[in-house]
N, C-alpha and C. Protein backbone atom coordinates (compact mmCIF):
# COMPACT_ATOMS: atom_id res chain seq x y z
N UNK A 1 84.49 101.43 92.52
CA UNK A 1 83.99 100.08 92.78
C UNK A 1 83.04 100.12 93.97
N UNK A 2 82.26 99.16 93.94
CA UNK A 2 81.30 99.35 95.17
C UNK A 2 82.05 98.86 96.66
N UNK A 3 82.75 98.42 96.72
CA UNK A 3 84.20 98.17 97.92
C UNK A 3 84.31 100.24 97.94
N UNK A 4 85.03 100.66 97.25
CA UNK A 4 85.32 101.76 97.90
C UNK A 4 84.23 102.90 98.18
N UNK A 5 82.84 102.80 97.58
CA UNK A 5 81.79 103.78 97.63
C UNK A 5 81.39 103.09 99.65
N UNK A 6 81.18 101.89 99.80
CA UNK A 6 81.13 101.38 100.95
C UNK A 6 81.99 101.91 102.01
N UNK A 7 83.20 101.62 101.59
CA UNK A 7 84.50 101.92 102.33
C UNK A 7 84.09 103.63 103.09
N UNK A 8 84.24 104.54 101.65
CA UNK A 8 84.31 105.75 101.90
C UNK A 8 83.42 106.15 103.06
N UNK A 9 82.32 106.15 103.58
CA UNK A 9 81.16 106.06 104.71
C UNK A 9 81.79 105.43 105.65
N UNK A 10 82.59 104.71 105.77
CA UNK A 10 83.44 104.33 106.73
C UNK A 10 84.47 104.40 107.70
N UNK A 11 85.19 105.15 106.91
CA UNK A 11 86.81 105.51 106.77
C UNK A 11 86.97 106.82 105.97
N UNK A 12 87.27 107.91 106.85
CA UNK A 12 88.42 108.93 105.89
C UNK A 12 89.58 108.36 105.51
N UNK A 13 90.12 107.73 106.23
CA UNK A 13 91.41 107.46 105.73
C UNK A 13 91.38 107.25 104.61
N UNK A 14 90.65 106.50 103.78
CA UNK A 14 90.83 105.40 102.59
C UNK A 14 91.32 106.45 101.36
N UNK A 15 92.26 105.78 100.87
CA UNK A 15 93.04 105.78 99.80
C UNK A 15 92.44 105.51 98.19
N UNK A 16 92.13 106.26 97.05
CA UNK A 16 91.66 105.02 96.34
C UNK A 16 92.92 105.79 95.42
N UNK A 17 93.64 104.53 94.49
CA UNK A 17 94.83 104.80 93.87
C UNK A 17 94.67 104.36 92.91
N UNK A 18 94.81 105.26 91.53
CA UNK A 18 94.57 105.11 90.44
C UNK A 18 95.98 104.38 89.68
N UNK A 19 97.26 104.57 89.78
CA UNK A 19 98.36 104.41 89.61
C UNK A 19 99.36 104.45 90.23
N UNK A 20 99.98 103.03 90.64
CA UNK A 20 100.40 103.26 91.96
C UNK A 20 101.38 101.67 91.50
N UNK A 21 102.96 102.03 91.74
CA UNK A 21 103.86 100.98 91.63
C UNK A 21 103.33 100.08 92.67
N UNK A 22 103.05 98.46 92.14
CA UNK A 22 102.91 97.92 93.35
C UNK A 22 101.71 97.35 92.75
N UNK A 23 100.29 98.31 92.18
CA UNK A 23 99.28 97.53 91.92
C UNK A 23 98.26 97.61 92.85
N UNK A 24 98.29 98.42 94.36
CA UNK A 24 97.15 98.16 94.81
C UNK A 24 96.09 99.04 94.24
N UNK A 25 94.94 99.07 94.31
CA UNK A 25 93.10 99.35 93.69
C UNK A 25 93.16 100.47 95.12
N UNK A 26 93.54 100.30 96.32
CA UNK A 26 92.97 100.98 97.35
C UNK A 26 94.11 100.72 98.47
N UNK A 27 94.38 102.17 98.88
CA UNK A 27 95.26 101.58 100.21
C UNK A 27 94.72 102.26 101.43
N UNK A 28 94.75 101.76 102.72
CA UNK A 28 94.09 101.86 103.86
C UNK A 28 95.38 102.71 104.87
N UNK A 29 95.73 103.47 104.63
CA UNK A 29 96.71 104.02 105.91
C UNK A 29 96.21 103.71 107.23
N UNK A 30 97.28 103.34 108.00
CA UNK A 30 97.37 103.17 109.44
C UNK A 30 98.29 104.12 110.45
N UNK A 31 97.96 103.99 111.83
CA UNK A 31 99.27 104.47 112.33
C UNK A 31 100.82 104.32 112.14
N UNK A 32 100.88 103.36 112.08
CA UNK A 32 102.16 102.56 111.44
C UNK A 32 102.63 101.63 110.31
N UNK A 33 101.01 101.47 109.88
CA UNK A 33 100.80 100.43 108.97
C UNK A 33 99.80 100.74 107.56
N UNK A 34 100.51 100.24 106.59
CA UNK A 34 99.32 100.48 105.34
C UNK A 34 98.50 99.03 104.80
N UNK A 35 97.82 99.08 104.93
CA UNK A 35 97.04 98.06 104.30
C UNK A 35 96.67 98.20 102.76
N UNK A 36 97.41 97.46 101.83
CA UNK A 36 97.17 97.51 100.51
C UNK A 36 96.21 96.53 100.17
N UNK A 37 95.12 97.19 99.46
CA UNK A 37 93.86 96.12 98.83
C UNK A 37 93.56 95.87 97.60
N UNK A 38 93.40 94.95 97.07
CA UNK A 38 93.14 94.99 95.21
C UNK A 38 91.57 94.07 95.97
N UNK A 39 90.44 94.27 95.08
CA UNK A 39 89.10 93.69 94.75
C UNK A 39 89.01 93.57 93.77
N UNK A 40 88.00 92.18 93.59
CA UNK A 40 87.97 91.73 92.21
C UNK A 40 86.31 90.63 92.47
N UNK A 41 85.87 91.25 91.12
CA UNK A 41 84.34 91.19 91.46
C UNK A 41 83.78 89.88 90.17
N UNK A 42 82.48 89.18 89.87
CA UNK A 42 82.63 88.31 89.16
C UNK A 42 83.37 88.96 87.62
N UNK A 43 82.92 89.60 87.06
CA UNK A 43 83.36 90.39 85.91
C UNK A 43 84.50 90.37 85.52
N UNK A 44 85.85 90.48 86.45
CA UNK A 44 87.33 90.60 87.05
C UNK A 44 87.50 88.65 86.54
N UNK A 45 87.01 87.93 86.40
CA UNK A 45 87.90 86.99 86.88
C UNK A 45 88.35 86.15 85.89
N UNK A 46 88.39 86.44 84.70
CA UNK A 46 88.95 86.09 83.38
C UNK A 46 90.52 86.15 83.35
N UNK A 47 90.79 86.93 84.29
CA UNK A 47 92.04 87.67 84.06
C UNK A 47 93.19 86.77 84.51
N UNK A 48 94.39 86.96 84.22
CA UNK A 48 95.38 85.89 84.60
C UNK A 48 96.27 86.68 85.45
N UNK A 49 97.34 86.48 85.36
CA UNK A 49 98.62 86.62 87.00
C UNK A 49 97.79 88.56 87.64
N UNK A 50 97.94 89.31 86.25
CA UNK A 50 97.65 90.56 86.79
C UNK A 50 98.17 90.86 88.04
N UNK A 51 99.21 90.98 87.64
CA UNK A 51 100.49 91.64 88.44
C UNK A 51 100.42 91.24 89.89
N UNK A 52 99.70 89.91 89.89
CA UNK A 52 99.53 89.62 91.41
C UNK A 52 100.82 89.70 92.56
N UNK A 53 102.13 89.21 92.22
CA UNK A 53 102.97 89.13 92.67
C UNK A 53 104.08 90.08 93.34
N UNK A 54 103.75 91.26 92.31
CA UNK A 54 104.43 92.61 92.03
C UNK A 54 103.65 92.99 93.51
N UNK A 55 102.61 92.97 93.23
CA UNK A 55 101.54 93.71 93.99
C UNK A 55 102.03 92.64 95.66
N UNK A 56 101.60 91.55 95.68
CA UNK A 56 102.12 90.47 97.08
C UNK A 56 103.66 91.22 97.74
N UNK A 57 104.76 91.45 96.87
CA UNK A 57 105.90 91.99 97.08
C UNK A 57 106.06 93.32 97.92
N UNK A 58 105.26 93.94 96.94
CA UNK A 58 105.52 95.95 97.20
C UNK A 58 104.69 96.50 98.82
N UNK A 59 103.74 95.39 99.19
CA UNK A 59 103.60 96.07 100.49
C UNK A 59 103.26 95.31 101.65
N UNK A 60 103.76 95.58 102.65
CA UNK A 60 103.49 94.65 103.81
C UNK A 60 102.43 94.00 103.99
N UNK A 61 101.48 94.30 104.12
CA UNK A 61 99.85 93.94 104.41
C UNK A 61 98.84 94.06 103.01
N UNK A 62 99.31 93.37 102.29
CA UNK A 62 98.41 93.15 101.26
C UNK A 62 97.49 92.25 101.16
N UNK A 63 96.10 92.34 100.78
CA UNK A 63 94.90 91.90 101.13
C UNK A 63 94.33 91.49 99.87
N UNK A 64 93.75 90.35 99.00
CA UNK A 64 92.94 90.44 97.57
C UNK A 64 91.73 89.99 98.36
N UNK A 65 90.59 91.04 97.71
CA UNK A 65 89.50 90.08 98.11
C UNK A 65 88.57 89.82 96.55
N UNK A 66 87.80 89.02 97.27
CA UNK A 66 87.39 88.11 95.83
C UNK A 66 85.43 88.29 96.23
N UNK A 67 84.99 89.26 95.69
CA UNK A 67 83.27 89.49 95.86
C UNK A 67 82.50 88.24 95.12
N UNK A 68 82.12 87.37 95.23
CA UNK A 68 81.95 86.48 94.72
C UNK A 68 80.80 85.68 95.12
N UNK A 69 79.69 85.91 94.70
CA UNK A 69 78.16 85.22 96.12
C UNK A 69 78.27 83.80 95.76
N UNK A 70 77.78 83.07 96.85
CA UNK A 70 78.14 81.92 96.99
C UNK A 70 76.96 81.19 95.17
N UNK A 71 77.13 79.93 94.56
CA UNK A 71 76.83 79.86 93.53
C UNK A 71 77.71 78.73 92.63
N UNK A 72 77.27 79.11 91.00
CA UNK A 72 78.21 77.87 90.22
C UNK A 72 79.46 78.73 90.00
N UNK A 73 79.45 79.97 89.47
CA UNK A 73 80.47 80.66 89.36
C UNK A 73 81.70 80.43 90.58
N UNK A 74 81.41 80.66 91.91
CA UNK A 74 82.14 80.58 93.10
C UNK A 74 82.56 78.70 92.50
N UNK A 75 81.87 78.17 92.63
CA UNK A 75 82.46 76.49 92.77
C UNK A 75 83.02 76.61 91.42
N UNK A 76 83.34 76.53 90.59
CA UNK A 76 83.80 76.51 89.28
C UNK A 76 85.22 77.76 89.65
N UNK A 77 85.41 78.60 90.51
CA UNK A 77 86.43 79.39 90.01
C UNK A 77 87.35 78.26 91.66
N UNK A 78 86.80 77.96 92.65
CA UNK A 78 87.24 76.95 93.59
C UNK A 78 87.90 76.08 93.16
N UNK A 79 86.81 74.84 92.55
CA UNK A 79 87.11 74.08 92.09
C UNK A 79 88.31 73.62 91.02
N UNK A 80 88.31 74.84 89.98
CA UNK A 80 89.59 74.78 89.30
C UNK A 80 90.92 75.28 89.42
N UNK A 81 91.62 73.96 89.06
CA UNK A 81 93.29 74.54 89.81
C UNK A 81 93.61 75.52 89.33
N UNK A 82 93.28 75.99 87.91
CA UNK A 82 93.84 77.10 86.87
C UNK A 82 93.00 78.20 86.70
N UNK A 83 91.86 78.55 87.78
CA UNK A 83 91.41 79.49 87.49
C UNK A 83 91.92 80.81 88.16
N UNK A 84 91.71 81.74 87.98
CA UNK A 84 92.22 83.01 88.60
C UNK A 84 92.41 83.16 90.09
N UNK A 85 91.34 82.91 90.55
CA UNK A 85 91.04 83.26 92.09
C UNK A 85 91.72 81.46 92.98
N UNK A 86 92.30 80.90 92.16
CA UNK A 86 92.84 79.81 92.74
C UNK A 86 94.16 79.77 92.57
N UNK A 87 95.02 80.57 91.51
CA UNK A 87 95.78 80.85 91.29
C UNK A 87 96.57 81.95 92.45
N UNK A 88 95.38 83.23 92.45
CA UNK A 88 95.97 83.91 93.40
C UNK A 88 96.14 83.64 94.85
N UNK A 89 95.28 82.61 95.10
CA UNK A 89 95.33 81.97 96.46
C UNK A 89 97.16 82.26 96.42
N UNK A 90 97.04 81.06 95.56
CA UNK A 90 98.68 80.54 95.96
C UNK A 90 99.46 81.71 95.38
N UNK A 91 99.49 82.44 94.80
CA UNK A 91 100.25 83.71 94.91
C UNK A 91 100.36 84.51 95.77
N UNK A 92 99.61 84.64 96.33
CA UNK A 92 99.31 85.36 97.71
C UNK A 92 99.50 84.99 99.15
N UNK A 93 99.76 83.38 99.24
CA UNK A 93 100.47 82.74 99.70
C UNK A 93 101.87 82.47 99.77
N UNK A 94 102.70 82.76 98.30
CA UNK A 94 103.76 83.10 98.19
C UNK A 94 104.41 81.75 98.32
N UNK A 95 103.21 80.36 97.21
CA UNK A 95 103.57 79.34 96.52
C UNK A 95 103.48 79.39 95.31
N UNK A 96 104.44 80.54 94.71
CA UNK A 96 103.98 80.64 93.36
C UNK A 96 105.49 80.73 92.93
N UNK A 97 106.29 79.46 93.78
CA UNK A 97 107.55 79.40 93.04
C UNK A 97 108.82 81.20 93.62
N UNK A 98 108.43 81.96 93.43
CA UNK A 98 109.00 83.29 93.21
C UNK A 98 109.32 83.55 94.91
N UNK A 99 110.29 84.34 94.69
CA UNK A 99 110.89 84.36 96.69
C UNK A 99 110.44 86.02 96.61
N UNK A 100 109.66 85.72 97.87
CA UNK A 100 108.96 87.26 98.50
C UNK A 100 109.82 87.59 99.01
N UNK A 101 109.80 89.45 98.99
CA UNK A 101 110.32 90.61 99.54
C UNK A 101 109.88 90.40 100.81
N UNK A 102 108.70 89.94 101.24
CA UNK A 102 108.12 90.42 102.88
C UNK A 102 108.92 89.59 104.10
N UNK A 103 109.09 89.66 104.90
CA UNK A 103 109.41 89.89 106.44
C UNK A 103 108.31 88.90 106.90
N UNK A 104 106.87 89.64 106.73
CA UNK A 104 106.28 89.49 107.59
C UNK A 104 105.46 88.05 107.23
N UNK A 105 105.61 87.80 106.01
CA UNK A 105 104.57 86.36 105.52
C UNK A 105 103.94 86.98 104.14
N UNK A 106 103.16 86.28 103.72
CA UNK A 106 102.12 86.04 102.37
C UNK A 106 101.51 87.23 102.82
N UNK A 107 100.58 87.37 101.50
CA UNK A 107 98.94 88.20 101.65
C UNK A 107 98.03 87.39 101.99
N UNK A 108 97.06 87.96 102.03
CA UNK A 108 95.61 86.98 102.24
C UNK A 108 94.74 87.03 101.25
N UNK A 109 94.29 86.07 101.19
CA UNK A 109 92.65 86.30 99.79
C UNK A 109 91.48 86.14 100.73
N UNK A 110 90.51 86.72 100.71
CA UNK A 110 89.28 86.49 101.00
C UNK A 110 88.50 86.43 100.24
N UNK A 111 87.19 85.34 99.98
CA UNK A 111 86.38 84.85 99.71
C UNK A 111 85.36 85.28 100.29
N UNK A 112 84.30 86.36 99.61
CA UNK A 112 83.08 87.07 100.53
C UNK A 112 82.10 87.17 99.60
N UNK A 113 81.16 86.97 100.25
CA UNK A 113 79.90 86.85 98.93
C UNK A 113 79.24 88.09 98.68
N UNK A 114 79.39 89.35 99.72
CA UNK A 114 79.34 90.59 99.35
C UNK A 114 80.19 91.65 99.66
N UNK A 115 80.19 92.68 99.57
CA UNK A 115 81.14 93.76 100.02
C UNK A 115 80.74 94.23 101.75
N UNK A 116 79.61 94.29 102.05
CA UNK A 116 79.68 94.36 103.10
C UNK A 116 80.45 93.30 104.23
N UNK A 117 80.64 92.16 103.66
CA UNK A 117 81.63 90.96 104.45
C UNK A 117 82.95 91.56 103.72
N UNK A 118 83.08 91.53 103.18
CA UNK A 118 84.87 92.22 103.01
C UNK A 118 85.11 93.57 103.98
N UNK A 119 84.04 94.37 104.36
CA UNK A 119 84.07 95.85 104.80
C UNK A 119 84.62 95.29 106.32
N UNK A 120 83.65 94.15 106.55
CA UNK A 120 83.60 93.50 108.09
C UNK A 120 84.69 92.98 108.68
N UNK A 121 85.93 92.29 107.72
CA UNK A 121 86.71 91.53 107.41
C UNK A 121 87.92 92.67 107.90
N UNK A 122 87.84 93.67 106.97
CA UNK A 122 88.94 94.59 106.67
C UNK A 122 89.09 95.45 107.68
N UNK A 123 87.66 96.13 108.55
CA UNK A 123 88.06 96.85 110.12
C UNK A 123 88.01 95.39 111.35
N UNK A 124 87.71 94.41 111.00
CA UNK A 124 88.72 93.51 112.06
C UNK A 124 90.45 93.38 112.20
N UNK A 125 90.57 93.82 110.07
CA UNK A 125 92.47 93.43 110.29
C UNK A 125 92.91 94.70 110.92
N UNK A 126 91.96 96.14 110.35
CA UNK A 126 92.67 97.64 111.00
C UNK A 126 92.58 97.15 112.76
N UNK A 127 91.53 96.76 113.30
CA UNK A 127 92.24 96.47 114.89
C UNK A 127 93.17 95.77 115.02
N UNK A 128 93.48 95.16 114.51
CA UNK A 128 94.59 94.25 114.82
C UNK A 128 96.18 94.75 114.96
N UNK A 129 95.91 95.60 114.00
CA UNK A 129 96.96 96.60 113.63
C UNK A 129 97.05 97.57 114.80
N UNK A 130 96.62 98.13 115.36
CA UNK A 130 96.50 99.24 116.07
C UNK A 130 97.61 99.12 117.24
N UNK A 131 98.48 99.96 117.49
CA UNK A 131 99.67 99.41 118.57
C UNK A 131 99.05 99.09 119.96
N UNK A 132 98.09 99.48 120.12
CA UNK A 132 97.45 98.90 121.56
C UNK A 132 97.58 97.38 121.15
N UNK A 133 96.56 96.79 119.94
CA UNK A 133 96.49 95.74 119.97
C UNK A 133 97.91 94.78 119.86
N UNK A 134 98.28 95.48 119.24
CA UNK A 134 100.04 94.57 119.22
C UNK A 134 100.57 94.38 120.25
N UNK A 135 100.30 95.67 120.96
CA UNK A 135 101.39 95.21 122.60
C UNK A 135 100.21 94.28 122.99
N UNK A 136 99.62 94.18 123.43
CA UNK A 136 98.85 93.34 124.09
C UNK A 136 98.96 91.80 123.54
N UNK A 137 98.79 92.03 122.24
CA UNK A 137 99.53 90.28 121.79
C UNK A 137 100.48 89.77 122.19
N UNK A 138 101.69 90.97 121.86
CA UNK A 138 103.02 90.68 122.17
C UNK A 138 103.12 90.05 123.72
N UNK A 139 102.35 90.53 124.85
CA UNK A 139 102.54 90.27 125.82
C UNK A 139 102.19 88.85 126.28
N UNK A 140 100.71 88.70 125.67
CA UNK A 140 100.18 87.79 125.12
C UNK A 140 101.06 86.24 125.12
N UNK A 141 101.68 86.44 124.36
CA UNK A 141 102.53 85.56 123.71
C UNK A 141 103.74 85.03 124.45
N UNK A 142 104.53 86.53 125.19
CA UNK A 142 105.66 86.48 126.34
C UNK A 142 105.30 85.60 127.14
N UNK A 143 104.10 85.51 127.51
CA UNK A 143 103.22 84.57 128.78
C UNK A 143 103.12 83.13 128.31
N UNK A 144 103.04 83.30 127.33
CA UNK A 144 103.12 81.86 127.10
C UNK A 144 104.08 81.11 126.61
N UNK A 145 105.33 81.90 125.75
CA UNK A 145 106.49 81.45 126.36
C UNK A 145 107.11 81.27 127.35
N UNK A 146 106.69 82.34 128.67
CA UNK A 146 107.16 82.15 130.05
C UNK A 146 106.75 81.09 130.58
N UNK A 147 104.91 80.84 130.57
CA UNK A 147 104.49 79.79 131.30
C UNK A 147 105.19 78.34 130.43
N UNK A 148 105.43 78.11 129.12
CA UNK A 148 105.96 77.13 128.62
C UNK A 148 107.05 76.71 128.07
N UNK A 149 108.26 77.77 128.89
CA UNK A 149 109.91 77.98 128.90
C UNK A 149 109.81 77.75 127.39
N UNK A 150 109.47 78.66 126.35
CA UNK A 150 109.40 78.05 124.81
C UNK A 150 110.81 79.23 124.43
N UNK A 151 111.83 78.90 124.16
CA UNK A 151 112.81 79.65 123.27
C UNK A 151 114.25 79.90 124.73
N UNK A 152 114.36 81.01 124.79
CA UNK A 152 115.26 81.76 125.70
C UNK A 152 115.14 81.63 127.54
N UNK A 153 113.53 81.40 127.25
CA UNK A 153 112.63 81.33 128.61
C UNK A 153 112.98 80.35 129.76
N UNK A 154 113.53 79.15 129.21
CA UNK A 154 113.27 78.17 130.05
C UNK A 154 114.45 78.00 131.00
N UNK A 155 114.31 79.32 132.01
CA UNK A 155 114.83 79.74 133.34
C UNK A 155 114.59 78.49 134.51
N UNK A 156 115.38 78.22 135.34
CA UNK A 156 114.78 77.19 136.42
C UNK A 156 113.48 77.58 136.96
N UNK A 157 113.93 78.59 137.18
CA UNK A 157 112.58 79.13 137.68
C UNK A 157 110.82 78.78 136.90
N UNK A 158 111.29 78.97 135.99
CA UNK A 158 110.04 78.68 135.14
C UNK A 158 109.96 77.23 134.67
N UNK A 159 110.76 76.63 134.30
CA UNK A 159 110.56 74.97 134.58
C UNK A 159 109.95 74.72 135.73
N UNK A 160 110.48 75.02 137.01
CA UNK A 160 109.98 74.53 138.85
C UNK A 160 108.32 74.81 138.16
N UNK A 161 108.31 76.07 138.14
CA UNK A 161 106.78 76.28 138.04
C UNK A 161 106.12 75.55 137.32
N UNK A 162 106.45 75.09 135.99
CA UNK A 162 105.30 74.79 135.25
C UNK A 162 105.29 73.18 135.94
N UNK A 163 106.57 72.38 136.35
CA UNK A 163 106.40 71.07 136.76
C UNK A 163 105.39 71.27 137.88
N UNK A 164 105.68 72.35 138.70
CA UNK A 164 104.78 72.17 140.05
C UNK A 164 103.65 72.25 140.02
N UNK A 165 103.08 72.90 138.56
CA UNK A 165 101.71 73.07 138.11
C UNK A 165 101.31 71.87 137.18
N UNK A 166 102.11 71.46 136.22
CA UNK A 166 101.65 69.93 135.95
C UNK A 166 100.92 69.00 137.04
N UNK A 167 102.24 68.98 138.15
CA UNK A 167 101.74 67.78 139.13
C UNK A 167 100.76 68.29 139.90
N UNK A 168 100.61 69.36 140.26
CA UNK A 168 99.32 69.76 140.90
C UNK A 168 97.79 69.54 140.25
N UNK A 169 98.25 69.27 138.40
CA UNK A 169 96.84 68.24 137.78
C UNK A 169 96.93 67.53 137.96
N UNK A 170 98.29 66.90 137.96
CA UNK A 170 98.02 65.03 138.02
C UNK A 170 97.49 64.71 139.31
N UNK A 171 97.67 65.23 140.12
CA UNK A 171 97.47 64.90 141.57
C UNK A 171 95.64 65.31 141.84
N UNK A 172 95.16 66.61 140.95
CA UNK A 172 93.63 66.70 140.91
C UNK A 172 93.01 65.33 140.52
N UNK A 173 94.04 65.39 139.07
CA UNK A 173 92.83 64.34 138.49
C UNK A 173 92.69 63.03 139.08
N UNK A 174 93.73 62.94 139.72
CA UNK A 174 93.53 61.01 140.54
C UNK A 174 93.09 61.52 141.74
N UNK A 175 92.51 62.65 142.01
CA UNK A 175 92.24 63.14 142.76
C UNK A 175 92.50 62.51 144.52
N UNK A 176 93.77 62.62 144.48
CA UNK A 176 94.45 63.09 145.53
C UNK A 176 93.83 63.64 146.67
N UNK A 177 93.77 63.43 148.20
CA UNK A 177 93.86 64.32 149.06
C UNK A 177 93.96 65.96 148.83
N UNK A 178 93.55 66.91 149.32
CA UNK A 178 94.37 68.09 149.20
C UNK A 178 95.32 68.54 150.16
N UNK A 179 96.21 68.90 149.36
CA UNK A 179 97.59 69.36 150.23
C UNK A 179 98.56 67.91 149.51
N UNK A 180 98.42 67.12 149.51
CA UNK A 180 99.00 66.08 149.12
C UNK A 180 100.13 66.36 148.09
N UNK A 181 99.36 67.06 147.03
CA UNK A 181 100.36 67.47 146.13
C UNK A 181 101.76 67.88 146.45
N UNK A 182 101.70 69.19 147.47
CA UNK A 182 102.78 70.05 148.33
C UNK A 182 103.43 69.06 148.79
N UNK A 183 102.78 67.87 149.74
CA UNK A 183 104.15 67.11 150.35
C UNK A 183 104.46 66.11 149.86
N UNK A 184 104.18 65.86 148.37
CA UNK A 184 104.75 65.03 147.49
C UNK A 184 106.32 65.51 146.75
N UNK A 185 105.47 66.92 146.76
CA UNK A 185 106.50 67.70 145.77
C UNK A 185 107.96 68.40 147.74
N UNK A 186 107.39 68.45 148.31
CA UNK A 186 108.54 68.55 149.32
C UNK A 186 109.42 67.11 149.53
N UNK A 187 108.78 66.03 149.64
CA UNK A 187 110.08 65.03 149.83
C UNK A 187 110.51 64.82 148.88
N UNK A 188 110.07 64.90 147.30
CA UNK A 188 110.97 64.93 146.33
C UNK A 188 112.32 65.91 146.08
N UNK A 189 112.17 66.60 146.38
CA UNK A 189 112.76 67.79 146.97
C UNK A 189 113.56 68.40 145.31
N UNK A 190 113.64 67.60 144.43
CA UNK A 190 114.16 68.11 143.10
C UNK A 190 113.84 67.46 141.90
N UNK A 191 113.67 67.94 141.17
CA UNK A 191 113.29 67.53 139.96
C UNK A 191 113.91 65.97 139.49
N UNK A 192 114.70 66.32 139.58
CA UNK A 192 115.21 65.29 139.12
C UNK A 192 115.53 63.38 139.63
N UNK A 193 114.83 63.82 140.99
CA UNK A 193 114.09 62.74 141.66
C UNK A 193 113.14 62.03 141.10
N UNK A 194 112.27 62.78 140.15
CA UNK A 194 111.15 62.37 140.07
C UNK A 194 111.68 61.27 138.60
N UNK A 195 112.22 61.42 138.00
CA UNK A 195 112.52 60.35 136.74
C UNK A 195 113.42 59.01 137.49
């Protein structure tokens, strides 16, 4: 397919799989992660379930993309609830009635009007993947449960803070004296003064 003649110039890694439980067209090895891909080009889109589901199930990171240049064909396969590429939306979404194997969520469909936007698409998801990038989310994320006591987080400590940082806007925006804030928040002396 012209997805994997592209691909190949790209990537050693790439996989192309002729027969393969599961259904993917191409799989992308990672450090830790495989990225399973099926493409499907205007020619492709007659076709009905084509094992979409089997395929959504069998691997973590499964990807359909849909080559499709923008046009009547594209609005006509959109537009209709029963056409293929609207169908697999929601299969791939994993609203297709049937309870997914995955952990991690749905697949994705992409909508690209050439292969070079799917190529573009597909080494944005490989960074994403990459364990640098994960820890860094992960941490990411810790921070903002910390700064917004969201789950396990919400230590006194981290309440004091975020109130003391609330009122330190409210006190910008009516714009307050400076310092004002501090000896507002000292004669209150506890939270629970303030209600």
């Amino acid at each position: 397919s012209p997805l994997e003649l592209q691909m190949r110039a790209s990537s050693a890694r790439l996989r192309v799989v002729q027969k393969l439980t599961g259904g993917a067209h191409m799989l992308l090895p990672g450090s830790d992660a495989t990225i399973a891909i099926r493409c499907y080009f205007p020619n492709m889109l007659a076709k009905n379930d084509d094992g979409l589901v089997a395929f959504r199930n069998a691997f973590m990171y499964p990807i359909c993309f849909f080559v499709v240049p923008p046009g009547m064909l594209q609005q006509e396969q959109l537009s209709n609830p029963h056409s293929f590429l609207s169908m697999a939306q929601l299969i791939m979404n994993n609203k297709d009635g049937t309870a997914g194997q995955q952990k991690e969520g749905s697949g994705r469909v992409f909508i690209v009007p050439d292969v070079a936007s799917a190529i573009s698409i597909l080494s944005s998801i490989v960074q994403t993947l990459k364990p640098q990038r994960r820890d860094l989310k992960k941490k990411y994320h810790d921070s903002i449960k910390t700064n917004n006591f969201i789950g396990d987080s919400a230590t006194p400590q981290v309440v004091a803070r975020h109130t003391a940082r609330a009122f330190s806007d409210f006190c910008t925006r009516f714009e307050l004296p400076v310092g004002e804030d501090e000896l507002l928040m000292s004669r209150l002396r506890s939270i629970s003064k303030i209600g």
